[in-house]
N, C-alpha and C. Protein backbone atom coordinates (compact mmCIF):
# COMPACT_ATOMS: atom_id res chain seq x y z
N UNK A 1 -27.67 -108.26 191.54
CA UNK A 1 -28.32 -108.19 190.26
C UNK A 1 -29.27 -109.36 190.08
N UNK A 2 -29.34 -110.31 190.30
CA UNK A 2 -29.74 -111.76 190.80
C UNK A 2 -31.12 -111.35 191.07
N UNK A 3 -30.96 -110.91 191.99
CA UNK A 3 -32.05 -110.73 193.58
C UNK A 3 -32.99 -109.85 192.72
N UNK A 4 -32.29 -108.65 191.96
CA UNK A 4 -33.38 -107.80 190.90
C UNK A 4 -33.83 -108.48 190.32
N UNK A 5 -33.42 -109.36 189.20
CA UNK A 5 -33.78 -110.12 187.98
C UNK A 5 -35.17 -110.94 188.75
N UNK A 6 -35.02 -112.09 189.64
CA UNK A 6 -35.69 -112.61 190.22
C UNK A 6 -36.82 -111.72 190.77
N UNK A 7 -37.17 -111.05 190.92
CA UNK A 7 -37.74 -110.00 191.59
C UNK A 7 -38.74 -109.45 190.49
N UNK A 8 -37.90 -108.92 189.68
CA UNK A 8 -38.82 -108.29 188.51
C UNK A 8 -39.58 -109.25 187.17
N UNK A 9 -38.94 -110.55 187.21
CA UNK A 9 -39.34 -111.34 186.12
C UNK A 9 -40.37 -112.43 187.35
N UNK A 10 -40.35 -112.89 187.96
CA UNK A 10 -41.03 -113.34 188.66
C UNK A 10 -41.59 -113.43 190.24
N UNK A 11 -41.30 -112.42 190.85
CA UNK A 11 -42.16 -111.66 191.66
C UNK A 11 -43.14 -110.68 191.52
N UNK A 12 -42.94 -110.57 190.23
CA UNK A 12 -43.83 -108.97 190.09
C UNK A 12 -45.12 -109.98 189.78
N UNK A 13 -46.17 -109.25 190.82
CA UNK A 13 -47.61 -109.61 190.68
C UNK A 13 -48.50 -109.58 189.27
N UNK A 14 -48.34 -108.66 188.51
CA UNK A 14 -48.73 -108.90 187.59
C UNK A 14 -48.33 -109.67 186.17
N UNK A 15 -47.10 -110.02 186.28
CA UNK A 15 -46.18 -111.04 185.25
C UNK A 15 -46.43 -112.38 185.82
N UNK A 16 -46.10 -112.87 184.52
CA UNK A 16 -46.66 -114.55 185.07
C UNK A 16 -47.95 -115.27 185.22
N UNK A 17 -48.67 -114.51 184.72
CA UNK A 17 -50.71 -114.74 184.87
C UNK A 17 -51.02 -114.58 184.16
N UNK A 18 -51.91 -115.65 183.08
CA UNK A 18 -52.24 -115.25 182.18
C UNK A 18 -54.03 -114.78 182.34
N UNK A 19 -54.62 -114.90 181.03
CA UNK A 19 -55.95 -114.02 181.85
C UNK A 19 -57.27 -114.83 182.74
N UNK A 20 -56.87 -115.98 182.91
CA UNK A 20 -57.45 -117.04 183.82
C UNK A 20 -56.83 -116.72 185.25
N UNK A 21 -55.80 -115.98 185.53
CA UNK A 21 -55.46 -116.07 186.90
C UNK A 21 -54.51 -117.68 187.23
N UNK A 22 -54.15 -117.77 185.94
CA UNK A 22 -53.36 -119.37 185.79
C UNK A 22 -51.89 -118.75 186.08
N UNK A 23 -50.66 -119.15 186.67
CA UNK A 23 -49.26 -118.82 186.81
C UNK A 23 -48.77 -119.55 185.37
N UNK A 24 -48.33 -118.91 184.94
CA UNK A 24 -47.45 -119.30 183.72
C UNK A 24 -46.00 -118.83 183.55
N UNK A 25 -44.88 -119.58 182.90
CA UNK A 25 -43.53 -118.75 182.60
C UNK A 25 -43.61 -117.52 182.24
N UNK A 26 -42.79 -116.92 182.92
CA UNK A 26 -42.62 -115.23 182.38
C UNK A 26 -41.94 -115.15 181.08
N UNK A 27 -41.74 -114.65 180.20
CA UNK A 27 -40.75 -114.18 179.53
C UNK A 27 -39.59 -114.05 179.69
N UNK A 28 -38.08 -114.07 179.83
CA UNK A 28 -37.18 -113.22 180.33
C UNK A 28 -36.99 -111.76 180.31
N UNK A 29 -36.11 -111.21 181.20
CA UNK A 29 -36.18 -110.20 180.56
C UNK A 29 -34.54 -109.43 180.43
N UNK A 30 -34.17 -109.76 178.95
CA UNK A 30 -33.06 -109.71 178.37
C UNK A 30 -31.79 -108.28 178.77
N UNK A 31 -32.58 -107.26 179.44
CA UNK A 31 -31.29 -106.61 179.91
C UNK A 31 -31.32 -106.91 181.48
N UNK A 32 -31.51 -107.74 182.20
CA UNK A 32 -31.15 -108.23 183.52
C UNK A 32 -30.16 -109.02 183.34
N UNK A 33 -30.07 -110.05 182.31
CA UNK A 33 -29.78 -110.96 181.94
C UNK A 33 -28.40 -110.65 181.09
N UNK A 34 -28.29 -109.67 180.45
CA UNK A 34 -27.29 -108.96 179.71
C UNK A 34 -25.94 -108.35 181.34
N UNK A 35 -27.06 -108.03 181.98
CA UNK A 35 -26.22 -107.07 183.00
C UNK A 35 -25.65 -107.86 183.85
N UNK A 36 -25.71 -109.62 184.03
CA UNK A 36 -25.27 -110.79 184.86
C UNK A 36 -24.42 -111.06 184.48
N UNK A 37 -24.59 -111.35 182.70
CA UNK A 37 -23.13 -111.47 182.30
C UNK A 37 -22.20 -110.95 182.16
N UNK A 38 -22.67 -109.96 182.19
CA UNK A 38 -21.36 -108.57 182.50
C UNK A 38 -20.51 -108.19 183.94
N UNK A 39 -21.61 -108.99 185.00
CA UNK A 39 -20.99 -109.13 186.01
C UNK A 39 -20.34 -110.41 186.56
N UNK A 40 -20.48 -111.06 185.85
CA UNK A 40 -19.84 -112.37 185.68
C UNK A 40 -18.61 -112.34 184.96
N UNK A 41 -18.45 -111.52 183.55
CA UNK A 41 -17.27 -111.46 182.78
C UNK A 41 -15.77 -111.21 183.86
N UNK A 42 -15.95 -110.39 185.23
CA UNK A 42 -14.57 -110.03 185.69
C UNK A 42 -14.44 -111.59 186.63
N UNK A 43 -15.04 -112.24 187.31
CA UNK A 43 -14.88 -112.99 187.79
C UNK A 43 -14.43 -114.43 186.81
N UNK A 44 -14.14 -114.12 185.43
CA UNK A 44 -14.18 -115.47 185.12
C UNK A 44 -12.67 -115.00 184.57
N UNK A 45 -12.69 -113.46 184.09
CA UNK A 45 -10.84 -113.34 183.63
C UNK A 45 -10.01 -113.56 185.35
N UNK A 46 -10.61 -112.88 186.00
CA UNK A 46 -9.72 -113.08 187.71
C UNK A 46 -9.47 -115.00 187.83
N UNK A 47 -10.71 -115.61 187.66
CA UNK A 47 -9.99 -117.16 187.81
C UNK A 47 -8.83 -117.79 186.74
N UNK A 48 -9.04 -117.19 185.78
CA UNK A 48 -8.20 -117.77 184.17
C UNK A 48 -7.08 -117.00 184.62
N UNK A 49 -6.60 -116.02 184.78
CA UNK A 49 -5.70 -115.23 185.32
C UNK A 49 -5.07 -115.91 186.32
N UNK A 50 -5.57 -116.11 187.33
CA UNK A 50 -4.61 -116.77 188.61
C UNK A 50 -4.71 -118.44 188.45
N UNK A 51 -5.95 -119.22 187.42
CA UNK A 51 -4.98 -120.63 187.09
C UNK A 51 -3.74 -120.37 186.34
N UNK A 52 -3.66 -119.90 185.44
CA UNK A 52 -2.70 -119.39 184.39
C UNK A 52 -1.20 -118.89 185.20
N UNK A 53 -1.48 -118.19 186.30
CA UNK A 53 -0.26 -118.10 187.14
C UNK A 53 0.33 -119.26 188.04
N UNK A 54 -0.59 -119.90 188.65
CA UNK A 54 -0.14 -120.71 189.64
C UNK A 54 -0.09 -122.41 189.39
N UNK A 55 -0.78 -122.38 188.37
CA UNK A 55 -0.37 -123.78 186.75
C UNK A 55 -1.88 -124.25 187.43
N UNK A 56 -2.52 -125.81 186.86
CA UNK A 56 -3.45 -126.16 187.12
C UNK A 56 -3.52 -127.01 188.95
N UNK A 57 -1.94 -127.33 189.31
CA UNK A 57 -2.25 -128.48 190.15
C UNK A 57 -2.61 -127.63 191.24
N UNK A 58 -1.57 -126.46 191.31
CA UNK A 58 -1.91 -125.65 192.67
C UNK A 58 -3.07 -125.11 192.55
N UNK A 59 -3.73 -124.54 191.68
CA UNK A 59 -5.10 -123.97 191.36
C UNK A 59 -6.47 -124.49 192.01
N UNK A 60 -6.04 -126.01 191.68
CA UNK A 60 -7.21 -126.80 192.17
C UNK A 60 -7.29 -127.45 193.53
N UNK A 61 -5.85 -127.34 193.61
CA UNK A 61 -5.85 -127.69 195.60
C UNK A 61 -6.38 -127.36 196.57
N UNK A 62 -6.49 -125.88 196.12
CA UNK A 62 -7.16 -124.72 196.90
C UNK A 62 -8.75 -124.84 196.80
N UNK A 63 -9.57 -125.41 198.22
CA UNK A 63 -11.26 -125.27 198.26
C UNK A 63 -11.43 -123.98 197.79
N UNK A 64 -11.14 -123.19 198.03
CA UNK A 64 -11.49 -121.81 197.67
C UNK A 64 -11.68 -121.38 195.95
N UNK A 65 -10.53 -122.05 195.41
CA UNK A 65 -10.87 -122.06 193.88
C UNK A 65 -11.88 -122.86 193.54
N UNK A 66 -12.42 -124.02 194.05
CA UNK A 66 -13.35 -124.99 193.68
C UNK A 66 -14.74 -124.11 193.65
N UNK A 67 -14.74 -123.37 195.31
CA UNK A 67 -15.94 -122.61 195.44
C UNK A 67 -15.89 -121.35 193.84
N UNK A 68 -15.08 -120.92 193.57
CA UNK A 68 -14.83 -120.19 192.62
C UNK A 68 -15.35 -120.46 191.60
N UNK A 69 -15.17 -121.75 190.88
CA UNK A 69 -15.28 -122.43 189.97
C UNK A 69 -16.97 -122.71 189.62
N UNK A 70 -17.40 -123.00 190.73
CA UNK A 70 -18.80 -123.41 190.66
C UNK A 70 -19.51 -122.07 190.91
N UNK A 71 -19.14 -120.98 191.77
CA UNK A 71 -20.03 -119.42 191.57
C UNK A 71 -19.70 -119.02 190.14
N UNK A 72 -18.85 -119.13 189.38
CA UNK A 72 -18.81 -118.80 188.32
C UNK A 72 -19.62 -119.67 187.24
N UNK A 73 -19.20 -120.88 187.31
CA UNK A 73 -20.19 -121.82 186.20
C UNK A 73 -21.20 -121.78 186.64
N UNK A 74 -21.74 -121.92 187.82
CA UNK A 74 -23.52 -121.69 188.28
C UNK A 74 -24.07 -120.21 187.69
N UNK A 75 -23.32 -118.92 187.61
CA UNK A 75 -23.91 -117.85 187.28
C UNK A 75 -24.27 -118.13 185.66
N UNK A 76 -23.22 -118.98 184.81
CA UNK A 76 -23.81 -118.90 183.28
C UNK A 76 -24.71 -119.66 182.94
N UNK A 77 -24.55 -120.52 184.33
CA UNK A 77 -25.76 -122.10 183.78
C UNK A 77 -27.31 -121.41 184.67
N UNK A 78 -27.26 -120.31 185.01
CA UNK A 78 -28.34 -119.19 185.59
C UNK A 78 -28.78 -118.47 184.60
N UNK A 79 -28.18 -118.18 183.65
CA UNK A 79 -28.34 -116.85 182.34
C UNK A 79 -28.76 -117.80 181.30
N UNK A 80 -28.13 -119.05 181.24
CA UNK A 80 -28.39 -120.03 179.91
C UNK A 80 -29.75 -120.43 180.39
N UNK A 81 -30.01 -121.22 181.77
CA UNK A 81 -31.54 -121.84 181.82
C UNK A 81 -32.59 -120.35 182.03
């Protein structure tokens, strides 16, 4: 969904130019952006879910939750900037 968003808000040749042929910020475009967080919502109950089972110390021991932690907070701090 990423790879679309990126694609359509600022790859597309004609977005982003204003009428000088100058590159300028696109706009967003609010149902790409709607549809990230929605794909983000299961990945963030699946981590709260299994800290919540296995308490905080074991949670965080695990590299694998760390990587978790940061694909998840990087996707909202992606939708927020």
């Amino acid at each position: 969904m990423l790879i679309l968003y990126i694609n359509h808000t600022f790859l597309n040749l004609e977005a982003g130019y204003d009428t000088l042929h100058r590159r300028v910020n696109p706009e967003p475009d609010y149902v790409y952006l709607y549809i990230i967080i929605g794909c983000l919502i299961y990945p963030t109950i699946y981590e709260i879910r299994q800290l919540s089972r296995s308490g905080i110390y074991n949670y965080l021991s695990e590299f694998s939750n760390w990587i978790d932690i940061i694909h998840v907070y990087g996707g909202y701090f992606n939708v927020y900037c």
